[in-house]
N, C-alpha and C. Protein backbone atom coordinates (compact mmCIF):
# COMPACT_ATOMS: atom_id res chain seq x y z
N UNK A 1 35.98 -127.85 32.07
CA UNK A 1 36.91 -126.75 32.09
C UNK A 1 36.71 -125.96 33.39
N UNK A 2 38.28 -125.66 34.05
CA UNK A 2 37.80 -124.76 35.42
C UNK A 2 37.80 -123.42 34.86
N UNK A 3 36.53 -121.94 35.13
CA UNK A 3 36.77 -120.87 34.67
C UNK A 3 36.84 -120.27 36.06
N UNK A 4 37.71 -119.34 36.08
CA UNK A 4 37.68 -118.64 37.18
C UNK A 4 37.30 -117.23 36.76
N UNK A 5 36.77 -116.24 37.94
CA UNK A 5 35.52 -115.48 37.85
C UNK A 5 36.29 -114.52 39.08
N UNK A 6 36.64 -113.57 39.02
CA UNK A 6 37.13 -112.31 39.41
C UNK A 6 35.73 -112.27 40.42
N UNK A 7 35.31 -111.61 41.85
CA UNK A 7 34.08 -111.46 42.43
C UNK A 7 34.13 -109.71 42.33
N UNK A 8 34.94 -108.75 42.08
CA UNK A 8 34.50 -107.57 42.32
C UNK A 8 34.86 -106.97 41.14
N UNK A 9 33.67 -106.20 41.33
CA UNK A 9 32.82 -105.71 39.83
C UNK A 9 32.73 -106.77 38.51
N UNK A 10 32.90 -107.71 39.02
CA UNK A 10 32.25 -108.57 37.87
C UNK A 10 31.25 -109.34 38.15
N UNK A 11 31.15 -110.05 39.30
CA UNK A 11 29.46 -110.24 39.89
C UNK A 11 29.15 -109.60 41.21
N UNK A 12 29.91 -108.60 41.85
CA UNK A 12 28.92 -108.01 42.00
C UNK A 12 29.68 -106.19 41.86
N UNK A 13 28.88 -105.76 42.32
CA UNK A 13 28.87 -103.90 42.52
C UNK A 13 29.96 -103.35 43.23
N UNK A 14 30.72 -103.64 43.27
CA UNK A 14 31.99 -103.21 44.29
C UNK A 14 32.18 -101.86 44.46
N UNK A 15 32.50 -101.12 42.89
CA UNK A 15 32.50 -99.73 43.51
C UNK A 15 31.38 -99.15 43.52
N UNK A 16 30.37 -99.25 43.18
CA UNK A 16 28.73 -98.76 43.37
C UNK A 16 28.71 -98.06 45.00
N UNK A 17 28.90 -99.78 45.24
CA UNK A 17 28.69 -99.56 46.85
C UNK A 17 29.20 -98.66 47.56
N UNK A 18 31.38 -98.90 46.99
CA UNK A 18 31.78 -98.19 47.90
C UNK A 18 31.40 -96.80 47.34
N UNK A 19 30.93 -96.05 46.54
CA UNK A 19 30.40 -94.65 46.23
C UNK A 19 29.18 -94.40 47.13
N UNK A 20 28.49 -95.46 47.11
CA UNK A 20 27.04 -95.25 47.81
C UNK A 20 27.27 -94.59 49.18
N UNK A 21 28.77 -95.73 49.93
CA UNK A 21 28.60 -95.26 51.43
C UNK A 21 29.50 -93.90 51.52
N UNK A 22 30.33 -93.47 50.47
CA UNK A 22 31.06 -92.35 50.80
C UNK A 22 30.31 -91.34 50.72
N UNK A 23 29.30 -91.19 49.27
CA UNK A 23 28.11 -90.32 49.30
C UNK A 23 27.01 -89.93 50.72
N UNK A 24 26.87 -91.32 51.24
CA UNK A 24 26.05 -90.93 52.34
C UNK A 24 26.40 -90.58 54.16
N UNK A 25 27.95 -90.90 53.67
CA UNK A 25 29.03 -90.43 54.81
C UNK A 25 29.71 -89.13 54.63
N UNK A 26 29.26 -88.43 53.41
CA UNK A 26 30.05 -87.02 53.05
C UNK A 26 29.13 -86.13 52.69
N UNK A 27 27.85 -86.65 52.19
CA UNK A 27 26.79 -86.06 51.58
C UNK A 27 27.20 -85.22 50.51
N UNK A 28 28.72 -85.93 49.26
CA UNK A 28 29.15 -85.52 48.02
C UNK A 28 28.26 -85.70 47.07
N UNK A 29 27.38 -85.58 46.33
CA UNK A 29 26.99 -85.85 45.26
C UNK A 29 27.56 -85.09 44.22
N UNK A 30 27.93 -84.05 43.81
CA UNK A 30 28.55 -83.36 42.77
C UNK A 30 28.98 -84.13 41.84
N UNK A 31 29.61 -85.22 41.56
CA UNK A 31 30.27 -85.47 40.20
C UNK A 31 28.69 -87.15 40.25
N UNK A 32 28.62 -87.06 38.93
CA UNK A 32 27.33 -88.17 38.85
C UNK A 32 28.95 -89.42 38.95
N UNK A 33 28.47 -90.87 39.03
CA UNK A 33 29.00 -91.81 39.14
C UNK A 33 28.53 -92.40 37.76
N UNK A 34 29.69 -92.58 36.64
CA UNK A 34 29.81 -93.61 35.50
C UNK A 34 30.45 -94.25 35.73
N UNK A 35 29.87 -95.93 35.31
CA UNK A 35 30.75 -97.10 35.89
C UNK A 35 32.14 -97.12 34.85
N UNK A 36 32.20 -96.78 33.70
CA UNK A 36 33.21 -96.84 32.78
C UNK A 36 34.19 -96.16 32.99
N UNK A 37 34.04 -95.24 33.73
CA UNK A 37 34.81 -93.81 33.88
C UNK A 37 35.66 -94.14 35.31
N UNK A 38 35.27 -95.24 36.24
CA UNK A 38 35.83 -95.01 37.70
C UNK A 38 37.05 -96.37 37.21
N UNK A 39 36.66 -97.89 36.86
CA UNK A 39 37.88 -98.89 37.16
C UNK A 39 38.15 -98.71 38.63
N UNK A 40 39.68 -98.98 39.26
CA UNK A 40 39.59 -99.08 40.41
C UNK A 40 40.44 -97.57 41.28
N UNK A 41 39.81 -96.65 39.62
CA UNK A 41 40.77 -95.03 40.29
C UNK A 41 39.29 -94.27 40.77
N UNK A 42 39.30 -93.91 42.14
CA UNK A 42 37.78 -93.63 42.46
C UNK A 42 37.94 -91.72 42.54
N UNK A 43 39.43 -91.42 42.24
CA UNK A 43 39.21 -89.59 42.14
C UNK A 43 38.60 -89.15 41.60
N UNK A 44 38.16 -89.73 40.35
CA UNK A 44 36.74 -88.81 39.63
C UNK A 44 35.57 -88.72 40.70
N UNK A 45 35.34 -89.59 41.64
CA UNK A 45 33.76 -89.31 42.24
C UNK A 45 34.46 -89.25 43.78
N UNK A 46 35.72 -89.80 44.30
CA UNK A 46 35.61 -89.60 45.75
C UNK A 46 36.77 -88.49 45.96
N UNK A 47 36.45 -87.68 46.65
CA UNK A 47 37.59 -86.79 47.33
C UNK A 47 38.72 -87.49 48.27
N UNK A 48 39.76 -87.76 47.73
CA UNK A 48 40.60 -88.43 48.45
C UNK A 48 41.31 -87.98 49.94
N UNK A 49 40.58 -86.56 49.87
CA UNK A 49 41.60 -85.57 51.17
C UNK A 49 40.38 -85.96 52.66
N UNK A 50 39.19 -86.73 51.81
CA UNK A 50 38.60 -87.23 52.61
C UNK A 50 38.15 -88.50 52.81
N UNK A 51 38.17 -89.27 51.94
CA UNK A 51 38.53 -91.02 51.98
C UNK A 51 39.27 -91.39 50.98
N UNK A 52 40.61 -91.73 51.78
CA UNK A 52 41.68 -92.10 51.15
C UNK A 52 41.56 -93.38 50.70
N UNK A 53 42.72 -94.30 50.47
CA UNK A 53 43.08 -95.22 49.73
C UNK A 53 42.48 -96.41 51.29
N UNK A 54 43.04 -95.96 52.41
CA UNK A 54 43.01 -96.98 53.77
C UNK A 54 41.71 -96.91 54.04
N UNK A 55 40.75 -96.28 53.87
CA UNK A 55 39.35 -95.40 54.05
C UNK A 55 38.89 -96.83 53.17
N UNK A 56 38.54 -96.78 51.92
CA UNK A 56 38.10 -97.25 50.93
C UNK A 56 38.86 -99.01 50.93
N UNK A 57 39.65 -99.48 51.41
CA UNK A 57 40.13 -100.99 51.78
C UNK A 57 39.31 -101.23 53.11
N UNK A 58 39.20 -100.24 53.95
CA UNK A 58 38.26 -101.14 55.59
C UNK A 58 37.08 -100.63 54.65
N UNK A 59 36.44 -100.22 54.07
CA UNK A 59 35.33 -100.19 53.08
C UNK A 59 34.76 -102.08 53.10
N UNK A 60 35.58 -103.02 53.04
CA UNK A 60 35.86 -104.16 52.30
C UNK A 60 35.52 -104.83 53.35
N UNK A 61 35.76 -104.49 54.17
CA UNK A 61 36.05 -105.33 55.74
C UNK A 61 34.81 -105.19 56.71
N UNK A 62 33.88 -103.91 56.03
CA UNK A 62 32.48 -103.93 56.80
C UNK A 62 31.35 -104.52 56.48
N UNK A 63 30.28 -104.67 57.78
CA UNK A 63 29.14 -105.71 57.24
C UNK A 63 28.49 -104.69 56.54
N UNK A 64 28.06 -103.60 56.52
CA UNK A 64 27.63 -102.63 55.89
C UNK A 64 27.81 -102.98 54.12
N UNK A 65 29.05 -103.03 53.83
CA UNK A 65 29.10 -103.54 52.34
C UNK A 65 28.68 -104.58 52.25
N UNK A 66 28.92 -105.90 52.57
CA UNK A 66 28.07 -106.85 52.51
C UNK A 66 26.76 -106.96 52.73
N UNK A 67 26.23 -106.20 53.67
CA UNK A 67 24.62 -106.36 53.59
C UNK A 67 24.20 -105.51 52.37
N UNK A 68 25.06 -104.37 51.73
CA UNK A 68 24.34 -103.52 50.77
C UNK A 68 24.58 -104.10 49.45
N UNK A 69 25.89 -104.26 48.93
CA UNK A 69 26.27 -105.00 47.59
C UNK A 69 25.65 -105.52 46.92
N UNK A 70 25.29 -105.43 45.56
CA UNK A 70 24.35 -106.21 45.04
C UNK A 70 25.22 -106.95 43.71
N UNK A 71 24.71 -107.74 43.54
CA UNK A 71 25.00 -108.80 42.49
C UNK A 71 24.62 -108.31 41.32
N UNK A 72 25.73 -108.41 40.14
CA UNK A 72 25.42 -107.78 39.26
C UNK A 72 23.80 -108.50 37.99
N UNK A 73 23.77 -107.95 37.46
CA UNK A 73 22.53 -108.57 36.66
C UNK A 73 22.93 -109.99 35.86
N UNK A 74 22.35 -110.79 36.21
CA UNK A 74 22.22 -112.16 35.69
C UNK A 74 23.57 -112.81 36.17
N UNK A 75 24.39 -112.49 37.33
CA UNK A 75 25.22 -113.32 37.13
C UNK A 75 25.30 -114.31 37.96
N UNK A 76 24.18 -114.83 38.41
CA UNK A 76 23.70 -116.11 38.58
C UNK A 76 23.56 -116.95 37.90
N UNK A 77 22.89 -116.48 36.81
CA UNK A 77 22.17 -117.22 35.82
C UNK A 77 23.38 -117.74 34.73
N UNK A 78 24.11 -116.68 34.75
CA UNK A 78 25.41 -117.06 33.61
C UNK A 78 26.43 -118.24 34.60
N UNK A 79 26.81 -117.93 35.83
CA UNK A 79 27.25 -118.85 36.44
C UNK A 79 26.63 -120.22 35.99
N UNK A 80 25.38 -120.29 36.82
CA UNK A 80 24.49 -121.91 36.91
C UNK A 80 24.72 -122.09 35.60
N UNK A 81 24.83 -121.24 34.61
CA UNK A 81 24.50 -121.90 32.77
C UNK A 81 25.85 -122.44 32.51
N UNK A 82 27.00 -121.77 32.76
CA UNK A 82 28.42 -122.45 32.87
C UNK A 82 28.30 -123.90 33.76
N UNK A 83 27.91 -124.08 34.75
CA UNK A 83 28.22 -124.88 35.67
C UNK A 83 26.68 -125.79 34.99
N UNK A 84 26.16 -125.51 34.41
CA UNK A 84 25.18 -126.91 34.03
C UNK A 84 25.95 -127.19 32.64
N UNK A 85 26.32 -126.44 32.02
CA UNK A 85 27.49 -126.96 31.02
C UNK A 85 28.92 -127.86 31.15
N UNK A 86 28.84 -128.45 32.54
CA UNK A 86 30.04 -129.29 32.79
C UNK A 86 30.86 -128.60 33.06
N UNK A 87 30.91 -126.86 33.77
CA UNK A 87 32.13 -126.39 33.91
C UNK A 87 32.44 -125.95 35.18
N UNK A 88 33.75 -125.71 36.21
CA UNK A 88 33.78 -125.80 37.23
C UNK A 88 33.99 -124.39 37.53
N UNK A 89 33.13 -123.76 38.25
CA UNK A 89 33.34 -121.79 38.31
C UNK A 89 34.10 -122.17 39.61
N UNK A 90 34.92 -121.32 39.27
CA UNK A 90 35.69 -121.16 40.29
C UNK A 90 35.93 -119.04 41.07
N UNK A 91 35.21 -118.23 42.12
CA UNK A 91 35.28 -117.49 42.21
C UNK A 91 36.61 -117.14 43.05
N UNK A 92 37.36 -115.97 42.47
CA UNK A 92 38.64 -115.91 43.25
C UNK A 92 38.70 -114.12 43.43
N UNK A 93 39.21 -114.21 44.53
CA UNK A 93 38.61 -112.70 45.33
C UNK A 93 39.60 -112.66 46.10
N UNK A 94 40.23 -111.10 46.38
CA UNK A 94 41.69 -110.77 46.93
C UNK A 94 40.91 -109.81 48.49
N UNK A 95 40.55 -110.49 49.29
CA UNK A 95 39.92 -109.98 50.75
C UNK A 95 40.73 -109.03 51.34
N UNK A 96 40.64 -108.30 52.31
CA UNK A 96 41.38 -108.09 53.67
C UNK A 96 41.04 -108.65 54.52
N UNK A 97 41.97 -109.19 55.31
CA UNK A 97 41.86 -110.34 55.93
C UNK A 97 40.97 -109.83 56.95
N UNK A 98 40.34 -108.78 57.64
CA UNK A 98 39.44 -108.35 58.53
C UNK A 98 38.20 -108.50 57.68
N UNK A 99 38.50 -108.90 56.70
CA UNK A 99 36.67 -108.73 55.34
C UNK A 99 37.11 -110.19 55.26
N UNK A 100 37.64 -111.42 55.06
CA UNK A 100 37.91 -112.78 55.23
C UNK A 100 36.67 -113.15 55.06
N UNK A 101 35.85 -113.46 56.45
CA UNK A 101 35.03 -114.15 56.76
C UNK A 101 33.42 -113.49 56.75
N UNK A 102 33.35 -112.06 56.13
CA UNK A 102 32.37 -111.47 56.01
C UNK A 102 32.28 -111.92 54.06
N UNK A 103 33.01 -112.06 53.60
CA UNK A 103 33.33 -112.19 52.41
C UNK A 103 33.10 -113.71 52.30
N UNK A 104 33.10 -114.92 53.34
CA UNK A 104 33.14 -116.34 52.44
C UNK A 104 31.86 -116.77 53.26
N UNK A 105 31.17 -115.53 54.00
CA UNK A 105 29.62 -115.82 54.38
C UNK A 105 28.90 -115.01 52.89
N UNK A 106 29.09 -114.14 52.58
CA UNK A 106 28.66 -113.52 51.00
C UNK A 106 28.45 -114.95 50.51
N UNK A 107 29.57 -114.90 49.94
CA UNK A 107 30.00 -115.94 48.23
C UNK A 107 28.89 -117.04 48.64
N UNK A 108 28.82 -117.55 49.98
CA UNK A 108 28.17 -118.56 50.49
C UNK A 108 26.72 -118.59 49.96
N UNK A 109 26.26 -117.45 50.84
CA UNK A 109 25.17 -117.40 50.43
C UNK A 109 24.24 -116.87 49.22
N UNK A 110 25.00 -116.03 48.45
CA UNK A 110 24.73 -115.44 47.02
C UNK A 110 25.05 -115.94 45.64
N UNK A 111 26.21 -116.70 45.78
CA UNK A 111 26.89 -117.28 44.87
C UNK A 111 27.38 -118.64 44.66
N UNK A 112 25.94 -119.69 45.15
CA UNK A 112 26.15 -121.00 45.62
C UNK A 112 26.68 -121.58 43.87
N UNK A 113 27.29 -123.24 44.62
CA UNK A 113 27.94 -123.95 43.83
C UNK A 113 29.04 -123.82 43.07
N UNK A 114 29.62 -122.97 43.55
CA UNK A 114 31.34 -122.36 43.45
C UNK A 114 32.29 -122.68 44.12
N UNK A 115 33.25 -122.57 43.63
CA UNK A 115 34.64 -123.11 44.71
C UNK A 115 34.59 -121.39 44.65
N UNK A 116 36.22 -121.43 45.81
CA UNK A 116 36.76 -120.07 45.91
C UNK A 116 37.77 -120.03 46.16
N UNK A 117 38.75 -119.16 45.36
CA UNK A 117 40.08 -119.14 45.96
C UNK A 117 40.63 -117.81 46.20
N UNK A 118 40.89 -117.17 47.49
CA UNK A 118 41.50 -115.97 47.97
C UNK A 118 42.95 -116.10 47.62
N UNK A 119 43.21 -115.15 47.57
CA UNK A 119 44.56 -114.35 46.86
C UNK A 119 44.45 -113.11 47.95
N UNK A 120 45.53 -113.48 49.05
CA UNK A 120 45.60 -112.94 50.56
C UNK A 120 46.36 -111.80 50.16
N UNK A 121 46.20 -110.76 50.85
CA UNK A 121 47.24 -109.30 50.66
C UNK A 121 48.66 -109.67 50.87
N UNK A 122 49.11 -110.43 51.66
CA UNK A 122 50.28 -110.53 51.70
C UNK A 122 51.05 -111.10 50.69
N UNK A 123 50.57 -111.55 49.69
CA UNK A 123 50.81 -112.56 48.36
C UNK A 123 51.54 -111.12 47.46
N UNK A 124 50.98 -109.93 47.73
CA UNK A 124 51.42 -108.95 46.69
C UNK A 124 51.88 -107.81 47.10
């Protein structure tokens, strides 16, 4: 069976991160960060009059997020356990095309034995 596997916030930290760098680019801490509470509306924790919507997409596109991002807990392990079960993971991830190739050096190296299929901005 092919399963395909969403890459942000489901293996790894997507908005963590991007909170981490707005926090340490604004020095906001005031509202605590609950992962249940944000999804992909980040006004509860980011001030938008200071990183907007375009702010938070080149977010995507820096090595900064990629070197910081972390992989969520065990989802290695749940991958390899699918994929030693005869099944084909397939990770599919919607880039900016300036995050492209910072993004299929990631998957590469963090998230071996996966296919991948991008779903390009211009598609939507």
């Amino acid at each position: 069976m092919r399963i395909l596997v969403d890459i942000d916030n489901t293996c790894i930290d997507s908005n963590l991160e991007i909170i981490r760098q707005y926090r340490e680019y604004t020095n906001d801490y005031k509202i605590p960060y609950v992962e249940k509470d944000i999804g992909w509306d980040f006004s509860p924790v980011i001030d938008s009059n200071i990183w907007d919507g375009n702010k938070i997409t080149k977010t995507f596109s820096s090595k900064e997020f990629y070197n910081n991002v972390k992989l969520k807990n065990d989802c290695n392990y749940v991958l390899n356990k699918l994929i030693s079960l005869g099944h084909e993971v397939i990770i599919v991830t919607k880039p900016s095309k300036n995050g492209l190739d910072l993004r299929i050096d990631f998957i590469n190296k963090n998230i071996p034995n996966t296919s991948v299929i991008f779903l390009m901005q211009d598609n939507f």
